[in-house]
C-alpha atoms as a PDB file:
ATOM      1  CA  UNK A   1       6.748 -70.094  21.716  1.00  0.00           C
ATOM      2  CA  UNK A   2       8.339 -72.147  19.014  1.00  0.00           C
ATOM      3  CA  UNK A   3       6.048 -70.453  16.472  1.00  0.00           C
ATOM      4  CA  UNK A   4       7.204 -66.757  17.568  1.00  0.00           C
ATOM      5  CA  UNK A   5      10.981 -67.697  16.997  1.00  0.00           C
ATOM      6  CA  UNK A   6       9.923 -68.523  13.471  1.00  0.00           C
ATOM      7  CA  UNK A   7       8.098 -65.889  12.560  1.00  0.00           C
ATOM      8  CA  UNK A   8      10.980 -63.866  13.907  1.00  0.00           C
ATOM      9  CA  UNK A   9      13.576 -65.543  11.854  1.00  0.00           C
ATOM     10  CA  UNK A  10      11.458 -65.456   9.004  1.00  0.00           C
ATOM     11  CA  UNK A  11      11.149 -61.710   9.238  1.00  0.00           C
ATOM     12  CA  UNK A  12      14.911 -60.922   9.853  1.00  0.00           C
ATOM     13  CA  UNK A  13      15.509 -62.765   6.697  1.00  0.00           C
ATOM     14  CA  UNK A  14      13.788 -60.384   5.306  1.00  0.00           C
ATOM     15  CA  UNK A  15      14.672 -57.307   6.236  1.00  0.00           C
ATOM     16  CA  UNK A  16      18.676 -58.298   5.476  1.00  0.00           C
ATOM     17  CA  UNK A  17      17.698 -59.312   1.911  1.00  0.00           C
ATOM     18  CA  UNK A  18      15.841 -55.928   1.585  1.00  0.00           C
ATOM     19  CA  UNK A  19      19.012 -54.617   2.939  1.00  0.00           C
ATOM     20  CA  UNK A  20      21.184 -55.789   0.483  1.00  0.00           C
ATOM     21  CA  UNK A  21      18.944 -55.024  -2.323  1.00  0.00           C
ATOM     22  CA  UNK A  22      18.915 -51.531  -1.557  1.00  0.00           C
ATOM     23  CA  UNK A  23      21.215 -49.289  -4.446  1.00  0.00           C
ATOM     24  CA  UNK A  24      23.637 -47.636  -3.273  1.00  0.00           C
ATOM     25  CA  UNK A  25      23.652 -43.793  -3.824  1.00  0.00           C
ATOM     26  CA  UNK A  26      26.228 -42.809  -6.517  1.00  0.00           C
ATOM     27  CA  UNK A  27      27.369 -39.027  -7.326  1.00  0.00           C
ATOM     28  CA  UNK A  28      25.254 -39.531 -10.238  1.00  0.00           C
ATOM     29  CA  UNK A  29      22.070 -40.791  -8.572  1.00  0.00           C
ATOM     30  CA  UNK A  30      22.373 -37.794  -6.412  1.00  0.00           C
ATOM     31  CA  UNK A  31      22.829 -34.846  -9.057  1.00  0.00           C
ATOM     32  CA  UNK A  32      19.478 -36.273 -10.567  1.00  0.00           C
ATOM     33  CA  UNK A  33      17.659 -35.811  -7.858  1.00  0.00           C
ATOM     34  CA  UNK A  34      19.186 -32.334  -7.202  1.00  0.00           C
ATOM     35  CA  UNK A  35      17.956 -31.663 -10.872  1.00  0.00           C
ATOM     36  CA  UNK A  36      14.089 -33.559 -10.318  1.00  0.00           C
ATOM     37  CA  UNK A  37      13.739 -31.490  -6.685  1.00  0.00           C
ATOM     38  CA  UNK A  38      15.398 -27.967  -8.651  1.00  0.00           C
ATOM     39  CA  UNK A  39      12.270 -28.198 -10.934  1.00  0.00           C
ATOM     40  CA  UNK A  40       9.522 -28.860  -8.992  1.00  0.00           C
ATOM     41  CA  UNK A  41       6.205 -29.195 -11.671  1.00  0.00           C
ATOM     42  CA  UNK A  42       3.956 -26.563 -10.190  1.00  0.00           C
ATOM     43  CA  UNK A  43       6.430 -23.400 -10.776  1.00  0.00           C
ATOM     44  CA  UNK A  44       4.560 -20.220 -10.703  1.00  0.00           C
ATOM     45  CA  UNK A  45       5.639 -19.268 -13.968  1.00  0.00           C
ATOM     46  CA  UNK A  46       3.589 -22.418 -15.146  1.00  0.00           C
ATOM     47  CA  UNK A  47       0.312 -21.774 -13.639  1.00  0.00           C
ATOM     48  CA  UNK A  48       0.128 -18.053 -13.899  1.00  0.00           C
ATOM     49  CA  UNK A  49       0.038 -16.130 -16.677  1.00  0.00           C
ATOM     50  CA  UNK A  50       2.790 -13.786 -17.197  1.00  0.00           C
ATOM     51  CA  UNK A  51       0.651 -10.585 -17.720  1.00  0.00           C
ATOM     52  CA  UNK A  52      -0.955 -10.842 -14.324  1.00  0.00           C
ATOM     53  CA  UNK A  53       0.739  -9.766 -11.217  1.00  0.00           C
ATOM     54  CA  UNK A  54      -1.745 -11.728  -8.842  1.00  0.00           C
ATOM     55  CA  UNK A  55      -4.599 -15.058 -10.187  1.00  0.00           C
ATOM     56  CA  UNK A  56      -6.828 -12.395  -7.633  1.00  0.00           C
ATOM     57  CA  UNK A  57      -6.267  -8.918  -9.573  1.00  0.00           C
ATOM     58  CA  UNK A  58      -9.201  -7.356 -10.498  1.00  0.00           C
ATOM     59  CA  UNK A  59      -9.053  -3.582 -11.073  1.00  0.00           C
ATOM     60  CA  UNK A  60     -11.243  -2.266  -7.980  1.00  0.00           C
ATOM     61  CA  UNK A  61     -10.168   1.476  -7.343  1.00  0.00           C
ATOM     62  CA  UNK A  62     -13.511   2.016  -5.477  1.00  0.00           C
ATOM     63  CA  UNK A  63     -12.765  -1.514  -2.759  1.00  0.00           C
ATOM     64  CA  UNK A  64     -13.830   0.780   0.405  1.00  0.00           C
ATOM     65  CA  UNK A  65     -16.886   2.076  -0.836  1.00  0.00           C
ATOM     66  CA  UNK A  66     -17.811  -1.186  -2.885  1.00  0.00           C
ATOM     67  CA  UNK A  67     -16.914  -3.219   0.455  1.00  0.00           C
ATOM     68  CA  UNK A  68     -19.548  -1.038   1.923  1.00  0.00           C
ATOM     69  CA  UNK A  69     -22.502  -2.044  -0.255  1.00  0.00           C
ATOM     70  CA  UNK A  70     -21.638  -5.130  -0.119  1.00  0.00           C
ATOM     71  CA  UNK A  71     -22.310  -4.995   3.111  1.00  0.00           C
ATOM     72  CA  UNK A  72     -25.664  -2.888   3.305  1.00  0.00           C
ATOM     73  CA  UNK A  73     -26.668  -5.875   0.076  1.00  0.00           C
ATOM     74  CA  UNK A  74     -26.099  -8.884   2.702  1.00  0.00           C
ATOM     75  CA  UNK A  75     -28.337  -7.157   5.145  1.00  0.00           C
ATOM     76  CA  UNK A  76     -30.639  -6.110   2.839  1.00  0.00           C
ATOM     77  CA  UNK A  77     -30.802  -9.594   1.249  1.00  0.00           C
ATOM     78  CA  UNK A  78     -31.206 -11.152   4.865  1.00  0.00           C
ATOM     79  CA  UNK A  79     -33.964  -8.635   6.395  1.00  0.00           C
ATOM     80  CA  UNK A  80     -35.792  -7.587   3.448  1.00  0.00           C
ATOM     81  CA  UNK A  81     -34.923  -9.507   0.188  1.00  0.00           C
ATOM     82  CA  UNK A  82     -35.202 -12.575   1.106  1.00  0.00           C
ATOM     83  CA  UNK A  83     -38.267 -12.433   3.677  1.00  0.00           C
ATOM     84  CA  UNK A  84     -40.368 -10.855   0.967  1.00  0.00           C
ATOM     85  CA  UNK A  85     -39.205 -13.678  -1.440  1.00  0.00           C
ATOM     86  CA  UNK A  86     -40.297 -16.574   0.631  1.00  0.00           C
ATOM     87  CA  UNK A  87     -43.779 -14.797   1.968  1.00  0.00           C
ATOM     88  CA  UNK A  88     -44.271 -14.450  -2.221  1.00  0.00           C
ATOM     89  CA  UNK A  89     -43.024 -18.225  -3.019  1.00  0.00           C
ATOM     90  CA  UNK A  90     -45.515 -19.318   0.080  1.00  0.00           C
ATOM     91  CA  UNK A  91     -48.950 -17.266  -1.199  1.00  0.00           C
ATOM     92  CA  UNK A  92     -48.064 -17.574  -5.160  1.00  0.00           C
ATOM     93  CA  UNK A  93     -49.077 -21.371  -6.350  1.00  0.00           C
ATOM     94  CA  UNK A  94     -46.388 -22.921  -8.611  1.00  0.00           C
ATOM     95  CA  UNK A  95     -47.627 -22.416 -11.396  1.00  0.00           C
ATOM     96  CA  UNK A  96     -48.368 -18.704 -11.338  1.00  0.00           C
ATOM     97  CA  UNK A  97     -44.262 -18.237 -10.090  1.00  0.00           C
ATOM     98  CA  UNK A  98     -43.470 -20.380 -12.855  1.00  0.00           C
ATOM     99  CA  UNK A  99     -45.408 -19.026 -15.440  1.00  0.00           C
ATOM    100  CA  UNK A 100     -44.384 -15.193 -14.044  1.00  0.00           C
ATOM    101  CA  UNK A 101     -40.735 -16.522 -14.472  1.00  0.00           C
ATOM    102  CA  UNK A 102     -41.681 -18.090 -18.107  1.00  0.00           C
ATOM    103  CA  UNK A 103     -43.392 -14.449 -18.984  1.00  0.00           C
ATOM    104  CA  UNK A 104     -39.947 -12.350 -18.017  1.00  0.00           C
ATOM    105  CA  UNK A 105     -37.787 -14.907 -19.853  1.00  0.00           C
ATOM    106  CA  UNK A 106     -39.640 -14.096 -22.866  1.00  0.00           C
ATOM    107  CA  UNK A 107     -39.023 -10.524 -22.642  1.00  0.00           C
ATOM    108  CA  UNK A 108     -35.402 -11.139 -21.852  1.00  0.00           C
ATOM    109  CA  UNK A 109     -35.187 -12.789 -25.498  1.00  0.00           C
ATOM    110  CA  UNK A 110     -36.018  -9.486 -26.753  1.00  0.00           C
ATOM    111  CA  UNK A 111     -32.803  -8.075 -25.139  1.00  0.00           C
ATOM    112  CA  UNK A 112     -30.770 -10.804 -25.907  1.00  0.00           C
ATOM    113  CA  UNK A 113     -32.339 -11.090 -29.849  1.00  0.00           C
ATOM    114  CA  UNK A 114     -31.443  -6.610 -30.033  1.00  0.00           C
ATOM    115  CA  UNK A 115     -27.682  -8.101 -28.544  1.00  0.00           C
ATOM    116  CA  UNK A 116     -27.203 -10.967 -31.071  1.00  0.00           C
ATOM    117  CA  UNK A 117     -27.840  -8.965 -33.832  1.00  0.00           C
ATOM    118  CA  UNK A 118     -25.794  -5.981 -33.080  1.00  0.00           C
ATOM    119  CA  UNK A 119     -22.815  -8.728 -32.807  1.00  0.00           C
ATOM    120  CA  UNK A 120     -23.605 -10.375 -35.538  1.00  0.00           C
ATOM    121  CA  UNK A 121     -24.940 -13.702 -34.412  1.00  0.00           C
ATOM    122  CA  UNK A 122     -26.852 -15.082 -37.506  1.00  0.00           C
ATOM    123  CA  UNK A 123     -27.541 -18.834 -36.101  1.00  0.00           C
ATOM    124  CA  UNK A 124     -28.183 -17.545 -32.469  1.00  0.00           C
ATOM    125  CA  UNK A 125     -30.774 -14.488 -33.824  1.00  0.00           C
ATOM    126  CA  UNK A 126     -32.600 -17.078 -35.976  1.00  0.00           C
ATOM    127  CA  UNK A 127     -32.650 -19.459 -32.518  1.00  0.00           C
ATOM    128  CA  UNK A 128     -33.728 -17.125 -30.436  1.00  0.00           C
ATOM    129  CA  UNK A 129     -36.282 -15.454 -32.873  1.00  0.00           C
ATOM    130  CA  UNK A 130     -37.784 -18.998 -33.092  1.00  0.00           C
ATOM    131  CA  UNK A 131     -37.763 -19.283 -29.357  1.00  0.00           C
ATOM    132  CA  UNK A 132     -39.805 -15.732 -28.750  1.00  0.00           C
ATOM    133  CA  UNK A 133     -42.449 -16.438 -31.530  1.00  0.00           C
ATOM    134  CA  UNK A 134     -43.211 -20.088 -30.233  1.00  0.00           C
ATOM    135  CA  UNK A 135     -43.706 -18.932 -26.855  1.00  0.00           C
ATOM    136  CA  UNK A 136     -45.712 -15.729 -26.832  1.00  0.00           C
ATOM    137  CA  UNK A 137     -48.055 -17.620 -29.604  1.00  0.00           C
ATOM    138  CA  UNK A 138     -48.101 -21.205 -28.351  1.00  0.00           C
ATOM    139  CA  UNK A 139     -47.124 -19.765 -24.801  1.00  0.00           C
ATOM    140  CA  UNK A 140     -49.716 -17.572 -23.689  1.00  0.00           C
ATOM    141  CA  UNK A 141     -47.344 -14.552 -24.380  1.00  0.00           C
ATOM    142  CA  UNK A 142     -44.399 -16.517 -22.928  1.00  0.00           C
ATOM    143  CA  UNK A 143     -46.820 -17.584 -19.073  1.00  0.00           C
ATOM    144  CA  UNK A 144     -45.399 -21.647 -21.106  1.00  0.00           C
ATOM    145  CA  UNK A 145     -41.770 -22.258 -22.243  1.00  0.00           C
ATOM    146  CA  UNK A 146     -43.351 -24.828 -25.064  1.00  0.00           C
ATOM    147  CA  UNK A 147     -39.704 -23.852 -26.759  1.00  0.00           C
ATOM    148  CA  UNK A 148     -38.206 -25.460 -24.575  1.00  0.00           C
ATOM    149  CA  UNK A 149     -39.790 -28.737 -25.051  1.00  0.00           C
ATOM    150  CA  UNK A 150     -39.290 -28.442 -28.386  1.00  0.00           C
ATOM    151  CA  UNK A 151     -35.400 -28.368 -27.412  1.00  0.00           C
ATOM    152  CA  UNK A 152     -34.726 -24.881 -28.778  1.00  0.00           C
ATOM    153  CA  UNK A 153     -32.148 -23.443 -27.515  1.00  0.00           C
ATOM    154  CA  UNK A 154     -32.086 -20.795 -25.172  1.00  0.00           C
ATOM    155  CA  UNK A 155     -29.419 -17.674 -24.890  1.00  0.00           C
ATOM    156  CA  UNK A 156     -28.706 -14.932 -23.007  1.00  0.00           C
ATOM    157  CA  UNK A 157     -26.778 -11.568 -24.282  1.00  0.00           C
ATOM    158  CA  UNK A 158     -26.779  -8.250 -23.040  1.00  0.00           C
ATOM    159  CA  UNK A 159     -25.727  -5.272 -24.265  1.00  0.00           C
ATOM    160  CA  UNK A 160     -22.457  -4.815 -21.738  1.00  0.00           C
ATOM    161  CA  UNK A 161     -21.616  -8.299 -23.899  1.00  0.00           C
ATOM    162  CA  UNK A 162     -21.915  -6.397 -26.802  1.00  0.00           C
ATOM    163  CA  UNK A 163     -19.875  -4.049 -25.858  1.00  0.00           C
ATOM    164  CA  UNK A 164     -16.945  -6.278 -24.837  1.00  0.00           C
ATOM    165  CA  UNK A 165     -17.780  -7.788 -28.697  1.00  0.00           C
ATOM    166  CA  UNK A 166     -16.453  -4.712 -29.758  1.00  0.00           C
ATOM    167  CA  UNK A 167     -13.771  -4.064 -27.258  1.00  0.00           C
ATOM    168  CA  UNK A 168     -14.846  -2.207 -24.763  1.00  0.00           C
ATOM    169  CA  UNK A 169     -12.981  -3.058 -21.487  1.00  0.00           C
ATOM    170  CA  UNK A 170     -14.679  -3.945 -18.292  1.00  0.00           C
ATOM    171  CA  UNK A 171     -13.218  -0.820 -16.400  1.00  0.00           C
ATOM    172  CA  UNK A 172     -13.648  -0.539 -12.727  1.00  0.00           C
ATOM    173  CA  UNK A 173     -15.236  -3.405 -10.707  1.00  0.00           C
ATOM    174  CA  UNK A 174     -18.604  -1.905  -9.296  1.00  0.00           C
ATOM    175  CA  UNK A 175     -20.922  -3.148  -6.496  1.00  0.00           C
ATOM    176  CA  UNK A 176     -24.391  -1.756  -6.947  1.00  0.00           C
ATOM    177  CA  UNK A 177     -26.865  -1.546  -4.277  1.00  0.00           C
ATOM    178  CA  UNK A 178     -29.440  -4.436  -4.143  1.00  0.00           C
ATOM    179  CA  UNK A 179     -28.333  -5.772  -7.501  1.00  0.00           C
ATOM    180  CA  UNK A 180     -24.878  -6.948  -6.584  1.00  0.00           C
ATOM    181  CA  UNK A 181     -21.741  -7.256  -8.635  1.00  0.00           C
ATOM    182  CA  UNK A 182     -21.002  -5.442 -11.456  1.00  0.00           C
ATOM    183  CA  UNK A 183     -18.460  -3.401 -13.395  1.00  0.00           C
ATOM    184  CA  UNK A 184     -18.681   0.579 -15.654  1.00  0.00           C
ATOM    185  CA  UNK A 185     -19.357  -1.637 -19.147  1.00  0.00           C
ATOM    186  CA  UNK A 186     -22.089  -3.791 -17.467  1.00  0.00           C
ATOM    187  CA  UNK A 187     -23.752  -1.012 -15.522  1.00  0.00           C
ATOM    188  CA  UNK A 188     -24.179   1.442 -18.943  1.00  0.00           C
ATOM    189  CA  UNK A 189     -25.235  -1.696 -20.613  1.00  0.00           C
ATOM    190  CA  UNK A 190     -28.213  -2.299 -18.120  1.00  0.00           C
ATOM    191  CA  UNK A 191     -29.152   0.881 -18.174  1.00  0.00           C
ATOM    192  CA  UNK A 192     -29.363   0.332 -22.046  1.00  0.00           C
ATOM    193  CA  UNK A 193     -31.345  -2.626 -21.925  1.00  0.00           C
ATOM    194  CA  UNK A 194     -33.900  -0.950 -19.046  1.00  0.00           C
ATOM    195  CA  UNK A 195     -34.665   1.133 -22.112  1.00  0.00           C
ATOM    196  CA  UNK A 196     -35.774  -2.278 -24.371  1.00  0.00           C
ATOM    197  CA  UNK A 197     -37.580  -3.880 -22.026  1.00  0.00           C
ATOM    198  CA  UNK A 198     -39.209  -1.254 -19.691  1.00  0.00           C
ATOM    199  CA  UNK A 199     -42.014   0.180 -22.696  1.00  0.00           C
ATOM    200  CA  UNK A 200     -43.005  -2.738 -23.279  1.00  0.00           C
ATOM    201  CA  UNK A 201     -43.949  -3.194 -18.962  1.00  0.00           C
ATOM    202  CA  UNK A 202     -45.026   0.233 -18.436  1.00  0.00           C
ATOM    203  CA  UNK A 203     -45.568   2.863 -21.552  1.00  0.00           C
ATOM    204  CA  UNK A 204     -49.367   3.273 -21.581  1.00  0.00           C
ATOM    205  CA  UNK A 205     -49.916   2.221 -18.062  1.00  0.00           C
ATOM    206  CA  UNK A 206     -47.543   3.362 -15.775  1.00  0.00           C
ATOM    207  CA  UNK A 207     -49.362   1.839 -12.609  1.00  0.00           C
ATOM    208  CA  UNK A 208     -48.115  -1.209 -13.943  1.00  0.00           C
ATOM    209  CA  UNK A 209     -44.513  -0.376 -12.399  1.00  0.00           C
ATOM    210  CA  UNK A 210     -45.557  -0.448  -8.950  1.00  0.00           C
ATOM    211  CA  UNK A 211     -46.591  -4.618  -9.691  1.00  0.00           C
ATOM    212  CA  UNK A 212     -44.489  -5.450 -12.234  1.00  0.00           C
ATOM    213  CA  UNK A 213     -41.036  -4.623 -10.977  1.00  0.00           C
ATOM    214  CA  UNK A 214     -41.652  -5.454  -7.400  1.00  0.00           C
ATOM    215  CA  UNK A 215     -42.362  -9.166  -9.607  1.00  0.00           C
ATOM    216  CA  UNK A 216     -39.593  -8.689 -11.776  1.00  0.00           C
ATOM    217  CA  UNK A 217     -36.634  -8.123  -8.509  1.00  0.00           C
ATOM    218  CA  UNK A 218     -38.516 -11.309  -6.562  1.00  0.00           C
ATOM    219  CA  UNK A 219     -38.087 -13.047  -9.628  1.00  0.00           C
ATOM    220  CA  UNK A 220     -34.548 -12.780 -10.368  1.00  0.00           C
ATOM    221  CA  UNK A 221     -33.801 -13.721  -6.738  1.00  0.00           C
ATOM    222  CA  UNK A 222     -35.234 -16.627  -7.165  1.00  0.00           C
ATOM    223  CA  UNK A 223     -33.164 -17.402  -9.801  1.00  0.00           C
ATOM    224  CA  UNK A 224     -30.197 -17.142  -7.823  1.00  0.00           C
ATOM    225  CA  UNK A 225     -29.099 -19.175  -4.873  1.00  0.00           C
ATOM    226  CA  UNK A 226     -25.914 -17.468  -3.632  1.00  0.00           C
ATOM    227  CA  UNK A 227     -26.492 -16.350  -0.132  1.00  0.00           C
ATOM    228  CA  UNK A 228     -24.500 -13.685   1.817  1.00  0.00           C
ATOM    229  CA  UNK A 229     -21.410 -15.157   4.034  1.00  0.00           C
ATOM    230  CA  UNK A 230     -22.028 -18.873   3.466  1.00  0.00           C
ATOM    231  CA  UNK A 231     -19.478 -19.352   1.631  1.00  0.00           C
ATOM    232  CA  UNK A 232     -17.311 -20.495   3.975  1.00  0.00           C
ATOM    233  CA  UNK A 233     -14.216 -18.099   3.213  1.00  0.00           C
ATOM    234  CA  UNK A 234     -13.014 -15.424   5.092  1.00  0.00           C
ATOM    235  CA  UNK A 235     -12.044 -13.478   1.811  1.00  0.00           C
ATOM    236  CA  UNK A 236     -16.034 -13.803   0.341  1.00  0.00           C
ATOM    237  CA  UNK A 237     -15.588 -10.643  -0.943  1.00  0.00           C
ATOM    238  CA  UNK A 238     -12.700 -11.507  -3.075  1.00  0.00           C
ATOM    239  CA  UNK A 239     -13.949 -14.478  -4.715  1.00  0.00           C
ATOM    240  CA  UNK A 240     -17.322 -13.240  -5.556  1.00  0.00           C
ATOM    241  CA  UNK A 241     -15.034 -10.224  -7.199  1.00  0.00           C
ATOM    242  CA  UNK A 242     -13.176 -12.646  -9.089  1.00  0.00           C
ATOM    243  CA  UNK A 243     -15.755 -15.135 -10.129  1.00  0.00           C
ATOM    244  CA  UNK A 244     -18.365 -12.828 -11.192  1.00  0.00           C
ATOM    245  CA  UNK A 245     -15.603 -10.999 -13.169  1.00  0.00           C
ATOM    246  CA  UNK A 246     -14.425 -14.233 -14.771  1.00  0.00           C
ATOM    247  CA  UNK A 247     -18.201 -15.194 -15.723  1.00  0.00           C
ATOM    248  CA  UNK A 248     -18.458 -11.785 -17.357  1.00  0.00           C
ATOM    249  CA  UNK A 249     -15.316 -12.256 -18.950  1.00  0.00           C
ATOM    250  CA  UNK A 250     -16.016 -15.742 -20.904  1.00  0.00           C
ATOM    251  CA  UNK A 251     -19.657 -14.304 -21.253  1.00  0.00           C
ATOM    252  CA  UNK A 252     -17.942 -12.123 -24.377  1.00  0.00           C
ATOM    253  CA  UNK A 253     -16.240 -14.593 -25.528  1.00  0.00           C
ATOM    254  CA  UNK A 254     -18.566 -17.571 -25.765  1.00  0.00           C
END
């Protein structure tokens, strides 16, 4: 008991000396921290750019009809994409999906070589020149990225890129069916670079389309693990707008 009315004293001690330690609050004191709470750090006008009306603006004229392929694309990607992908990744060994991916990445340095040169891209042309050449000889026509373990570098241009090079704006943001996200420049530059690649899949043997391409879609899926509604937002559609037009965006730039 004896022990409890020490402690006690010992703690009321305390607390008066805190007391009278305490500084008093002067006029002064208390127009500073009117001035520190009037300028809070995080003002909008700090954060946000003054050119843009919303962090989230992203011209989109066509929302309701893009809304509804994105839609149609999730189900698609469920039912049918993504079925077919994992009945291929089961039957096709390892090595014949990796060497199938190696094989299209080779080709894709033939769109991206076309792209660096039209924007003027001395060091990455001579990169990526090296890059091609190593693999389809050393390679197997690209079935072995041996570039890569020679630490060559690898890039990745396309012609909407060189189109923002030169200034072309984005223009509308688009959803396409199957493929996803895209915007006006990207789409005509696609469509561009279908006309690089494509010959060199399908000009003397047009058969070739009905396995090549079938290959070609499985493979890019593969490449890409975003998956419909699991992001965990209730605005999905708005941040894969916004991200995918912020990639493009520093794509041109870089």
């Amino acid at each position: 008991m004896m022990n409890f009315k020490k402690i006690s004293l010992i703690i009321m001690c305390f607390l008066i000396e805190a007391c009278s330690a305490t500084p008093s609050i002067t006029p002064s004191t208390t127009s500073v921290f009117k001035q520190e709470i009037s300028e809070p750090t995080f003002l909008h006008e700090r954060i946000v750019r003054g050119d843009v009306a919303t962090p989230l603006n992203v011209l989109d004229p066509f929302e309701r009809v893009n809304r509804a392929i994105y839609r149609f694309n999730a189900r698609f990607d469920r039912y049918v994409y993504l079925p077919v992908l994992a009945s291929y990744q089961y039957i096709t060994p390892d090595f014949v999906e990796s060497g199938i991916s190696n094989f299209f990445n080779n080709l894709d340095d033939i769109r991206t070589l076309l792209n660096q040169i039209l924007q003027i891209k001395g060091k990455g042309s001579i990169q990526t020149s090296g890059r091609f050449v190593t693999n389809s000889i050393l390679g197997v026509f690209g079935f072995f990225d041996v570039a890569s373990h020679f630490n060559m570098p690898k890039h990745n241009e396309d012609f909407g890129q060189t189109l923002g090079f030169y200034g072309v704006s984005p223009g509308p943001y688009l959803v396409v069916p199957v493929m996803g996200p895209s915007n006006l420049r990207d789409s005509v530059g696609t469509i561009t670079d279908s006309f690089v690649v494509s010959p060199l899949l399908s000009d003397d043997h047009p058969e070739r389309k009905i396995f090549v391409y079938p290959l070609r879609f499985l493979d890019e899926r593969a490449k890409t693990s975003f998956r419909y509604y699991q992001t965990g937002s209730p605005f999905e559609y708005e941040l894969v707008r916004l991200f995918h037009s912020t990639k493009r965006n520093l794509d041109v730039l870089k």
